[in-house]
C-alpha atoms as a PDB file:
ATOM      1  CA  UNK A   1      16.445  28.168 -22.380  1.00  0.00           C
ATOM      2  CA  UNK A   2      18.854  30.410 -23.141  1.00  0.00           C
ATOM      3  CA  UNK A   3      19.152  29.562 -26.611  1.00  0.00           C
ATOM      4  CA  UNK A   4      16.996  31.541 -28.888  1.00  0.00           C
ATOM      5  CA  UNK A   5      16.274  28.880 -31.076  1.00  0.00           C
ATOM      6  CA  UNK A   6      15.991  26.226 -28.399  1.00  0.00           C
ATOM      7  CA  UNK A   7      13.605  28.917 -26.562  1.00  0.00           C
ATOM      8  CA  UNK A   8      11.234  28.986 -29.930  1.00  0.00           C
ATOM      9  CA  UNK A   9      11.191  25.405 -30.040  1.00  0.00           C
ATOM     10  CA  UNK A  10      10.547  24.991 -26.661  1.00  0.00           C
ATOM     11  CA  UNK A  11       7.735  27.587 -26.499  1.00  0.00           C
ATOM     12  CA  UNK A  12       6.117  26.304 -29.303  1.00  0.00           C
ATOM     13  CA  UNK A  13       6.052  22.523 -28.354  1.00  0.00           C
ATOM     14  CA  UNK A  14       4.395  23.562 -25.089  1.00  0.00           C
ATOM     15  CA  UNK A  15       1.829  25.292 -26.739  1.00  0.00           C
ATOM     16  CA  UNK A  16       1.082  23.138 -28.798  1.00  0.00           C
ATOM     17  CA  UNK A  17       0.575  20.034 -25.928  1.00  0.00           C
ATOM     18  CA  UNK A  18      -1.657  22.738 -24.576  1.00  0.00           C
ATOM     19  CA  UNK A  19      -3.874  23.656 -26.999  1.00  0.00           C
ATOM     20  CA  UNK A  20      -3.933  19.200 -27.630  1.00  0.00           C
ATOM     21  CA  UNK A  21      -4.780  18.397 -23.817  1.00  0.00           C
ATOM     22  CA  UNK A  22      -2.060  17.039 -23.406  1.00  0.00           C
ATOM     23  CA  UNK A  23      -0.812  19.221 -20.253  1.00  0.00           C
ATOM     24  CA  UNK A  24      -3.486  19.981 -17.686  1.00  0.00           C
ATOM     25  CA  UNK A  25      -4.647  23.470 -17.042  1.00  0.00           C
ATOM     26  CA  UNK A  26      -7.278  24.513 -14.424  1.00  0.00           C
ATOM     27  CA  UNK A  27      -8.805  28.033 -15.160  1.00  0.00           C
ATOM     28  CA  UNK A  28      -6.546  30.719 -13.028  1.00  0.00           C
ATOM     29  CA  UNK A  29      -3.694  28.398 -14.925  1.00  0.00           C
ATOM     30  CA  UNK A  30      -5.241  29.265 -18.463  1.00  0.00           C
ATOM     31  CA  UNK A  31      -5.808  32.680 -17.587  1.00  0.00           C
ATOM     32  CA  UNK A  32      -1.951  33.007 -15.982  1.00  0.00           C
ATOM     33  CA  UNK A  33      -0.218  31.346 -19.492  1.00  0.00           C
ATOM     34  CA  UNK A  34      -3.071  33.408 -21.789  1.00  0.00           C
ATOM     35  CA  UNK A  35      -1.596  36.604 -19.762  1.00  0.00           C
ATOM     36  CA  UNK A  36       2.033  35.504 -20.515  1.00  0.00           C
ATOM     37  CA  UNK A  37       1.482  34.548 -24.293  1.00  0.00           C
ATOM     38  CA  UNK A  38       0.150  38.201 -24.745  1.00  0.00           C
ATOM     39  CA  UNK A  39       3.462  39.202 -22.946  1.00  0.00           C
ATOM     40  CA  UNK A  40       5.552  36.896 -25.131  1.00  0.00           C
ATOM     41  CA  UNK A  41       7.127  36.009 -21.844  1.00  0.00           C
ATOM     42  CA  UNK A  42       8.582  33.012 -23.353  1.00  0.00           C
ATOM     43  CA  UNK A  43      10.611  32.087 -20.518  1.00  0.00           C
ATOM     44  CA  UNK A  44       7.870  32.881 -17.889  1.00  0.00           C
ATOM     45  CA  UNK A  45       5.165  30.449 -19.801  1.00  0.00           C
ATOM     46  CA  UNK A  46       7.279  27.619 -20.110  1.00  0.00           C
ATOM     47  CA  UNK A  47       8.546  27.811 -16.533  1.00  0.00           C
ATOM     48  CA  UNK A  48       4.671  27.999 -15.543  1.00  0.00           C
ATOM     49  CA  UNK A  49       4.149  25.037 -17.937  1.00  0.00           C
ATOM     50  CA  UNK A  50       6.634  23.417 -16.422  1.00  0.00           C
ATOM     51  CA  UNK A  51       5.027  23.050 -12.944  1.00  0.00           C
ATOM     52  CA  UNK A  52       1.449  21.562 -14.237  1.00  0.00           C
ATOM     53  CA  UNK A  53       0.853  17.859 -14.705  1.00  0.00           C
ATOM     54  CA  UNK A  54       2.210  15.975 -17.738  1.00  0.00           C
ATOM     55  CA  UNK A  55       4.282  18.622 -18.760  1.00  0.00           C
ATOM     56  CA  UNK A  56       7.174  16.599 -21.347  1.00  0.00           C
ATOM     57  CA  UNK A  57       4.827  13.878 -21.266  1.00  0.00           C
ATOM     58  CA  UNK A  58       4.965  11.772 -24.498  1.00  0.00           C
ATOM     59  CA  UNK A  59       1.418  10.963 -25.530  1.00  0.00           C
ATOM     60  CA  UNK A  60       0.785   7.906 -27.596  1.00  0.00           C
ATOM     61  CA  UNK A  61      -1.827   7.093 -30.052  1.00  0.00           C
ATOM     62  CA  UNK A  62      -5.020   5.228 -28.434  1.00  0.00           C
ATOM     63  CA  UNK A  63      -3.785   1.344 -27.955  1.00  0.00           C
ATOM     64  CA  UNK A  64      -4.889  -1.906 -26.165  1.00  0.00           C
ATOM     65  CA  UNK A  65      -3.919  -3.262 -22.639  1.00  0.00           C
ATOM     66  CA  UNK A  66      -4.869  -6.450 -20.585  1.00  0.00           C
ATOM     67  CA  UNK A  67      -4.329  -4.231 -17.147  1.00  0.00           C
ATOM     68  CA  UNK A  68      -6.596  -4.387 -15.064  1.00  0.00           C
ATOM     69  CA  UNK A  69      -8.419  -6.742 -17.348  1.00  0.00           C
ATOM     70  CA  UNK A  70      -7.780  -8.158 -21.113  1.00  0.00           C
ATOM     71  CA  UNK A  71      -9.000  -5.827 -24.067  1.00  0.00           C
ATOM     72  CA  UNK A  72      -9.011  -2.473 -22.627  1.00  0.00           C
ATOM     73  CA  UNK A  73      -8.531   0.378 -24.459  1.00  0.00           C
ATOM     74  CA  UNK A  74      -5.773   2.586 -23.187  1.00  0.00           C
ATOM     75  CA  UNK A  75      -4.160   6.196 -23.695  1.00  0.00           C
ATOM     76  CA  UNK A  76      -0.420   5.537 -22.774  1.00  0.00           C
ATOM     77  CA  UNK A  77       2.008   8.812 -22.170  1.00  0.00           C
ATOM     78  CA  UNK A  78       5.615   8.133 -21.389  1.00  0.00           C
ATOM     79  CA  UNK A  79       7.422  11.021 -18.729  1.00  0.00           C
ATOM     80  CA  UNK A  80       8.931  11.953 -15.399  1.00  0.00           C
ATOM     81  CA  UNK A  81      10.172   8.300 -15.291  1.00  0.00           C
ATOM     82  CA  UNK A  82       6.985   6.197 -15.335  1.00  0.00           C
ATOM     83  CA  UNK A  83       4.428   5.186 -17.934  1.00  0.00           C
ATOM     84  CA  UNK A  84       0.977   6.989 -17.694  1.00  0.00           C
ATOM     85  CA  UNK A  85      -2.439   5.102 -18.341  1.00  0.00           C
ATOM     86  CA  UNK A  86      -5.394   6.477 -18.956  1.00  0.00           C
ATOM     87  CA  UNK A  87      -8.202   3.141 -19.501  1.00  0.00           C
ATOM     88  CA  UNK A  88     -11.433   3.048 -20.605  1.00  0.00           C
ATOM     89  CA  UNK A  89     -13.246   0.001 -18.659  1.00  0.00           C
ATOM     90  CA  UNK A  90     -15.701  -2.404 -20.403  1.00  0.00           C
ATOM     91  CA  UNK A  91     -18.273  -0.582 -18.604  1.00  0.00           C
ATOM     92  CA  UNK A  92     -17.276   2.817 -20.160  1.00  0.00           C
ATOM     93  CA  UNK A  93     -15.772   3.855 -16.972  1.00  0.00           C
ATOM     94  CA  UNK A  94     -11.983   6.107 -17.247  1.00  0.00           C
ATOM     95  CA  UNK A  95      -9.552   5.016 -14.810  1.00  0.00           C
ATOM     96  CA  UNK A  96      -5.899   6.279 -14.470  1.00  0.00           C
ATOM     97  CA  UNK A  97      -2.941   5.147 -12.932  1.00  0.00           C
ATOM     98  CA  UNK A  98       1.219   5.121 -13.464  1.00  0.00           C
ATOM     99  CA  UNK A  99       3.743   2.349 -13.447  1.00  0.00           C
ATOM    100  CA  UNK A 100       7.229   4.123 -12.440  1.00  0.00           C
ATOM    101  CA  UNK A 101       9.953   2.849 -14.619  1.00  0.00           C
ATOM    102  CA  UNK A 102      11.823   1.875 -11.493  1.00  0.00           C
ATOM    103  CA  UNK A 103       9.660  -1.004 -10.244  1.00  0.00           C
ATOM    104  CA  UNK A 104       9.845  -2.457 -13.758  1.00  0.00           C
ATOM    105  CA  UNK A 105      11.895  -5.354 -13.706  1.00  0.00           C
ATOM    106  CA  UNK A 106      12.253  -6.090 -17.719  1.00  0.00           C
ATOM    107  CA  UNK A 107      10.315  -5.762 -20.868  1.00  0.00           C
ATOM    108  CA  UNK A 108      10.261  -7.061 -24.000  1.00  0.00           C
ATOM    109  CA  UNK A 109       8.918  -5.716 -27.551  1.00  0.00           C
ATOM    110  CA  UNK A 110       7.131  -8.642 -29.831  1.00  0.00           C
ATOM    111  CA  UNK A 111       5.662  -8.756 -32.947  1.00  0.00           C
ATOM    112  CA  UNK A 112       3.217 -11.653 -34.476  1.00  0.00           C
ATOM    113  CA  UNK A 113       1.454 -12.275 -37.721  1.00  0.00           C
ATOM    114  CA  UNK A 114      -2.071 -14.104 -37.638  1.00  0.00           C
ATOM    115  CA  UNK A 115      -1.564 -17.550 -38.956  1.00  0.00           C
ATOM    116  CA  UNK A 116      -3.298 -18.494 -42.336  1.00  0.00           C
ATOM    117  CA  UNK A 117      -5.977 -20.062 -42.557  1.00  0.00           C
ATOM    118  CA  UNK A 118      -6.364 -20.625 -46.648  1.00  0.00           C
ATOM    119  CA  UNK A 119      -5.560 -24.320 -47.871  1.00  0.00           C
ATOM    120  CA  UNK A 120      -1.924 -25.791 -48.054  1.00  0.00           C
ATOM    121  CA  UNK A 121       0.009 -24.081 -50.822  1.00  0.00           C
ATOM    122  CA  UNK A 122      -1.673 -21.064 -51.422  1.00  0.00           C
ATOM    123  CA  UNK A 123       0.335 -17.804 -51.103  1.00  0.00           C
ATOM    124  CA  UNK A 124      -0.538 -16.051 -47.901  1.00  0.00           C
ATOM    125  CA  UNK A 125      -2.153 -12.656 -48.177  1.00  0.00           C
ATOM    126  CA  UNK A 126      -0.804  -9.031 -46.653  1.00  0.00           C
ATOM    127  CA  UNK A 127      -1.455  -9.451 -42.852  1.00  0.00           C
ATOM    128  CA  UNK A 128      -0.916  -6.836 -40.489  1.00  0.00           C
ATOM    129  CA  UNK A 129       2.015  -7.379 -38.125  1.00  0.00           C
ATOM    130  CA  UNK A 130       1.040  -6.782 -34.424  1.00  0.00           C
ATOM    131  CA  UNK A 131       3.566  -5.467 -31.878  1.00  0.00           C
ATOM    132  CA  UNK A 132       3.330  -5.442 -28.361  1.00  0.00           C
ATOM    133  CA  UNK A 133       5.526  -4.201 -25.827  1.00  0.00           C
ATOM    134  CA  UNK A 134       5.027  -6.197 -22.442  1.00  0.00           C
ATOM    135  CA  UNK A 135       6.927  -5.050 -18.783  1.00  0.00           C
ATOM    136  CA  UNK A 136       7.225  -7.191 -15.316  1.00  0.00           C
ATOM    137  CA  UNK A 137       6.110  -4.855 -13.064  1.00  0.00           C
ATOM    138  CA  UNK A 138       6.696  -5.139  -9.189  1.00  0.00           C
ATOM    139  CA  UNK A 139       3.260  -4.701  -7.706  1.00  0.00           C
ATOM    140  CA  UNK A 140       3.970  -5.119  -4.258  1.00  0.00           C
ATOM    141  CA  UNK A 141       6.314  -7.032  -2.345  1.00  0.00           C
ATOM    142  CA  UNK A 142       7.099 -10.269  -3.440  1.00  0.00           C
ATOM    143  CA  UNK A 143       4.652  -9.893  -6.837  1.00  0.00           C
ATOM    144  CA  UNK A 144       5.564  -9.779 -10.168  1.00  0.00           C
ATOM    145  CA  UNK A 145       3.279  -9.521 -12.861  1.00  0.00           C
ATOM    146  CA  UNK A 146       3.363  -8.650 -16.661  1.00  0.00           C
ATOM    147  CA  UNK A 147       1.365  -5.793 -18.236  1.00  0.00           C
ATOM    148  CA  UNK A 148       1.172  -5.973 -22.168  1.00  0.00           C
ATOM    149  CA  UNK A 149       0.497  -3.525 -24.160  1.00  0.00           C
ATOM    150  CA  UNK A 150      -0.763  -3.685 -28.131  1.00  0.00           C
ATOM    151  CA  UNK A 151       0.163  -1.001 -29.949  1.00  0.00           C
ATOM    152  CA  UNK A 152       1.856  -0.254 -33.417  1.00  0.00           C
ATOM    153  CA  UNK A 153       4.124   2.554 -31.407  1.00  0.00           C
ATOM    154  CA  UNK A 154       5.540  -0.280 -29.055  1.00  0.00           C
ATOM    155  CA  UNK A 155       8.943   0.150 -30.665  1.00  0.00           C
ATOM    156  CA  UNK A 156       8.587   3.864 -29.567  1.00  0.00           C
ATOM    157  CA  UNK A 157       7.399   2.965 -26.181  1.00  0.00           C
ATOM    158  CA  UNK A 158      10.112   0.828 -25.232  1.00  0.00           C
ATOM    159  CA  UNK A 159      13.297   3.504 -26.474  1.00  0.00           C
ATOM    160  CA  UNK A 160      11.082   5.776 -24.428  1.00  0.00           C
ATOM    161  CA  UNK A 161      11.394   3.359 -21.628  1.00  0.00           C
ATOM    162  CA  UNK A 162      15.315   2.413 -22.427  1.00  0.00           C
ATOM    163  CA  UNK A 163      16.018   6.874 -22.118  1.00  0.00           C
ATOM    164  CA  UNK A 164      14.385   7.482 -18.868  1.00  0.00           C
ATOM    165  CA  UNK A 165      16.887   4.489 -17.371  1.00  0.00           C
ATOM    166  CA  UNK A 166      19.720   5.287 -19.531  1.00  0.00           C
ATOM    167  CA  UNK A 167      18.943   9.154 -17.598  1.00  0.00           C
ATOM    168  CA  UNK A 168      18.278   7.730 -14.304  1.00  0.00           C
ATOM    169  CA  UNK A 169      21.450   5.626 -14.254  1.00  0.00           C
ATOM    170  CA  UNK A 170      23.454   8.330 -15.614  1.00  0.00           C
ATOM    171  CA  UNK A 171      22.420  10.659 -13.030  1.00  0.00           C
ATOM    172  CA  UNK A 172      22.968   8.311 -10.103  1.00  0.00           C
ATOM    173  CA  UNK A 173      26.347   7.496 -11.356  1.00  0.00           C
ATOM    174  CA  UNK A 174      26.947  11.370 -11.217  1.00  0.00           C
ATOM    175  CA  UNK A 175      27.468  12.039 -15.104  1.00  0.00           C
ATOM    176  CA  UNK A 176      25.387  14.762 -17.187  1.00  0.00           C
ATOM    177  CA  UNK A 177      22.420  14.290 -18.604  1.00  0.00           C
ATOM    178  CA  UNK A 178      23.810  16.693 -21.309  1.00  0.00           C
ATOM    179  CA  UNK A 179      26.677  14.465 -22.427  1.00  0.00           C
ATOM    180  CA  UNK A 180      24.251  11.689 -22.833  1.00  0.00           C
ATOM    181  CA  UNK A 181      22.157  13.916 -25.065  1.00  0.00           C
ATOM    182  CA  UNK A 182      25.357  14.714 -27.066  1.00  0.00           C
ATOM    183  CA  UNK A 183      26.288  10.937 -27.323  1.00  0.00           C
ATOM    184  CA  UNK A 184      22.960  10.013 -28.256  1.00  0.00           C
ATOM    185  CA  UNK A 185      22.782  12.792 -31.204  1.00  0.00           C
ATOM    186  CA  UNK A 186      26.641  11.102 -32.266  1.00  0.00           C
ATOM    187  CA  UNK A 187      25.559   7.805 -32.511  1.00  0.00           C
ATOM    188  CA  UNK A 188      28.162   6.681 -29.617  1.00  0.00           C
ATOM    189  CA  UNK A 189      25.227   5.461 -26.564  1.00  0.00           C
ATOM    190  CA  UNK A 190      25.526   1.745 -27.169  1.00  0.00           C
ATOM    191  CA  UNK A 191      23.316  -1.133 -25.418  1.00  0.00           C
ATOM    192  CA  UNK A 192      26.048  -1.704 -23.350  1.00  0.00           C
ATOM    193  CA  UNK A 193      26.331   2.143 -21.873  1.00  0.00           C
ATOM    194  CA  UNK A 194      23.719   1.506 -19.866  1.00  0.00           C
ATOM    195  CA  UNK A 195      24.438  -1.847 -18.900  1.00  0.00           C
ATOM    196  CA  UNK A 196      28.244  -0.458 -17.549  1.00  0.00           C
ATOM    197  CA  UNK A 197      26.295   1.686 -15.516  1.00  0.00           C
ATOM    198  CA  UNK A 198      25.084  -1.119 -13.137  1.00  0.00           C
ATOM    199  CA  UNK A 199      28.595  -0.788 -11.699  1.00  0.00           C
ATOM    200  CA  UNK A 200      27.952   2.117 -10.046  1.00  0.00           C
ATOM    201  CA  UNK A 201      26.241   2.482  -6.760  1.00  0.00           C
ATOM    202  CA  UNK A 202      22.006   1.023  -6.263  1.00  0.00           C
ATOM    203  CA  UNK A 203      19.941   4.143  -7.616  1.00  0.00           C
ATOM    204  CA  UNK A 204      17.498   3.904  -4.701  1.00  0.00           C
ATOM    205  CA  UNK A 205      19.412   2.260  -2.247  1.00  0.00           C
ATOM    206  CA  UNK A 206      19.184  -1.917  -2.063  1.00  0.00           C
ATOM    207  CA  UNK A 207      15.576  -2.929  -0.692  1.00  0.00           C
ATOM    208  CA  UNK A 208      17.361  -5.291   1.760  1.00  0.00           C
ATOM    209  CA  UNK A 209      19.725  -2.639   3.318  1.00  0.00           C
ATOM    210  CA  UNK A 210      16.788  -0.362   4.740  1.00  0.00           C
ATOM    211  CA  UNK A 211      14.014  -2.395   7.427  1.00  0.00           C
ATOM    212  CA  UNK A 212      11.138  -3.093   6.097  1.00  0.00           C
ATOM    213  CA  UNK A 213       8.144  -0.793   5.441  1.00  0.00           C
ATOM    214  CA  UNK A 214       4.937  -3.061   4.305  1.00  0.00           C
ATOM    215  CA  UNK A 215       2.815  -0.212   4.739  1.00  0.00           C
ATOM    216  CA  UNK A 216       4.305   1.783   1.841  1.00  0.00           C
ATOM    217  CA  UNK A 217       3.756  -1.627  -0.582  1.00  0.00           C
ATOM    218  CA  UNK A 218       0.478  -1.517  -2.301  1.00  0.00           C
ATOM    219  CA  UNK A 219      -0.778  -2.761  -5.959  1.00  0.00           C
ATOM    220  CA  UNK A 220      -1.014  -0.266  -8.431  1.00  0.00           C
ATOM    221  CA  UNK A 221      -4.538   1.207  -8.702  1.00  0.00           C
ATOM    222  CA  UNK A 222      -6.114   2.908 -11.280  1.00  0.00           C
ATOM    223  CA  UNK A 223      -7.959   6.423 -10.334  1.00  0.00           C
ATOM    224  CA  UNK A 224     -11.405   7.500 -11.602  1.00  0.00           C
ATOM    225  CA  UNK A 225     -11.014  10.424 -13.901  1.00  0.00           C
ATOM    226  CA  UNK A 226     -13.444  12.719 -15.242  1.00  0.00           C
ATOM    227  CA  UNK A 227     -12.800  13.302 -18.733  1.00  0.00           C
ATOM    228  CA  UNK A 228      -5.503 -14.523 -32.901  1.00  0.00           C
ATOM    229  CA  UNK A 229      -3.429 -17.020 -32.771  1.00  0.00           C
ATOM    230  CA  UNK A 230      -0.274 -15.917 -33.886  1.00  0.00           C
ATOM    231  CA  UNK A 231       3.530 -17.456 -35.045  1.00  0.00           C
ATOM    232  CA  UNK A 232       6.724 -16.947 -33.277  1.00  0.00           C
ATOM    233  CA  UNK A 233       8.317 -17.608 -29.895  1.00  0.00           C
ATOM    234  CA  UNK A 234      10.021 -15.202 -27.562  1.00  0.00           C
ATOM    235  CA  UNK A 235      13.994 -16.096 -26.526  1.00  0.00           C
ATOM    236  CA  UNK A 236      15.910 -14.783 -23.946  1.00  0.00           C
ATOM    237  CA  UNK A 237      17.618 -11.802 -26.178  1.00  0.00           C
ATOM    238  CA  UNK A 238      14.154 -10.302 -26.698  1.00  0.00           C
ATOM    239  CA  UNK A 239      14.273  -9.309 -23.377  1.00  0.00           C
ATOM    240  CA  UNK A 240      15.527  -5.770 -22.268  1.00  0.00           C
ATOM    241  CA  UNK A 241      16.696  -5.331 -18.527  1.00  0.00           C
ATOM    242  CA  UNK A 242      16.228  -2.606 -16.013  1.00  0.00           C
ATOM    243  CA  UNK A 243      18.951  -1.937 -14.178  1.00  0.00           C
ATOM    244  CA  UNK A 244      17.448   0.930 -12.337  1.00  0.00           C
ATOM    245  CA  UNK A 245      15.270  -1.473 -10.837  1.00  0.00           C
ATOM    246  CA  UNK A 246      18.410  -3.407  -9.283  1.00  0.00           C
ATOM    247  CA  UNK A 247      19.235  -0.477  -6.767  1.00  0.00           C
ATOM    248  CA  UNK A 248      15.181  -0.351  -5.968  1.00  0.00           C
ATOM    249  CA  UNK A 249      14.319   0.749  -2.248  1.00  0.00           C
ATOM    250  CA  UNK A 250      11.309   0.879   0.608  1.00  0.00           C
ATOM    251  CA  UNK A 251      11.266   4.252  -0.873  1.00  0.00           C
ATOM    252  CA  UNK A 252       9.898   3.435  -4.433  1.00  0.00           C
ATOM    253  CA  UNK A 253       7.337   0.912  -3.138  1.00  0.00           C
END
């Protein structure tokens, strides 16, 4: 923040996720950055911001999920390595719940197009291409199960998903988050930068070298809150691995 220019930008993109929703502020927090902002205490507001919930969060447009059950609608933000949900139920009711990037094992981005169903020969009309980005998540011990999300942005979702390892590996392998960010912005951070990084020592620890702690492993839950047929087969290469989730611990779980 010591940039003028990165300040500004920085100021402005966390008023702006404030005035959306996107960060949540409780009243004596309104009234604390509203007392800043008069200031124009830059510095001070965005280290306030920067302690309330979903601050940097990435917030995606409204999509589709089959967790906890097929066909919900879902509010997906991306942030503090894990993927937010906020679902709407079949019965109307909002749940919410997280799914840290370090108990994801893979995922995989798709895309189908709804088979025709004119006669033989005809030429097929303009159909809508649907994506989904889909992640084996590690439940609890010993349970693995796939969460699938439909959503134009999946591409987006999963580079969100391929930075927050890229960071966590870099970090755990003692490098600087800055380089990466310079690399990045050069074009240099290959596939295979974060696949070199496995080399380096488990991020959490290996889940075998520490006894075991069942009590810690639960399902993911959701929270209450208050406010086609289709063509193509997926291969192996469509899959994107986790290395983070190779040096997984008791303490994740």
């Amino acid at each position: 923040m010591e940039h003028r220019v990165g300040l500004n930008l920085l100021y402005a993109q966390t008023v702006s996720d404030i005035e959306r929703g996107w960060i949540l502020v409780n009243k004596e927090q309104h009234r604390q950055l509203k007392s800043l902002q008069e200031k124009v205490s830059k510095k001070e507001f965005i280290r306030l911001a920067q302690t309330l919930k979903y601050y940097g969060y990435l917030k995606f447009e409204p999509c589709v999920t089959d967790f906890p059950e097929k066909g919900c609608h879902v509010v997906v933000s991306a942030g503090n390595n894990e993927l937010n949900f906020q679902v709407r139920l079949p019965n109307e009711q909002l749940k919410e719940g997280s799914f840290k990037v370090t108990r994801m094992r893979c995922w995989r981005v798709t895309s189908s197009v709804p088979m025709s169903n004119g006669p033989p020969g005809s030429s097929p009309g303009k159909a809508e291409v649907k994506l989904e980005l889909a992640f084996e998540y590690l439940m609890s011990k010993d349970r693995l199960q796939w969460v699938t999300i439909t959503s134009p942005q999946a591409i987006m979702l999963s580079i969100c998903l391929q930075s927050m390892v890229d960071e966590l590996m870099v970090k755990k392998s003692g490098g600087s988050i800055r380089k990466l960010f310079r690399r990045r912005l050069n074009g240099a951070l290959r596939r295979s930068d974060s696949q070199q990084a496995v080399k380096s020592p488990p991020l959490l620890g290996r889940a075998d070298a520490s006894p075991p702690v069942q009590s810690k492993l639960s399902s993911v839950s959701l929270r209450g809150i208050s406010h086609s047929s289709s063509a193509g087969d997926v291969g192996a290469n469509d899959f994107h691995g986790n290395y983070a989730f190779e040096g997984i611990g008791d303490e994740d779980l």
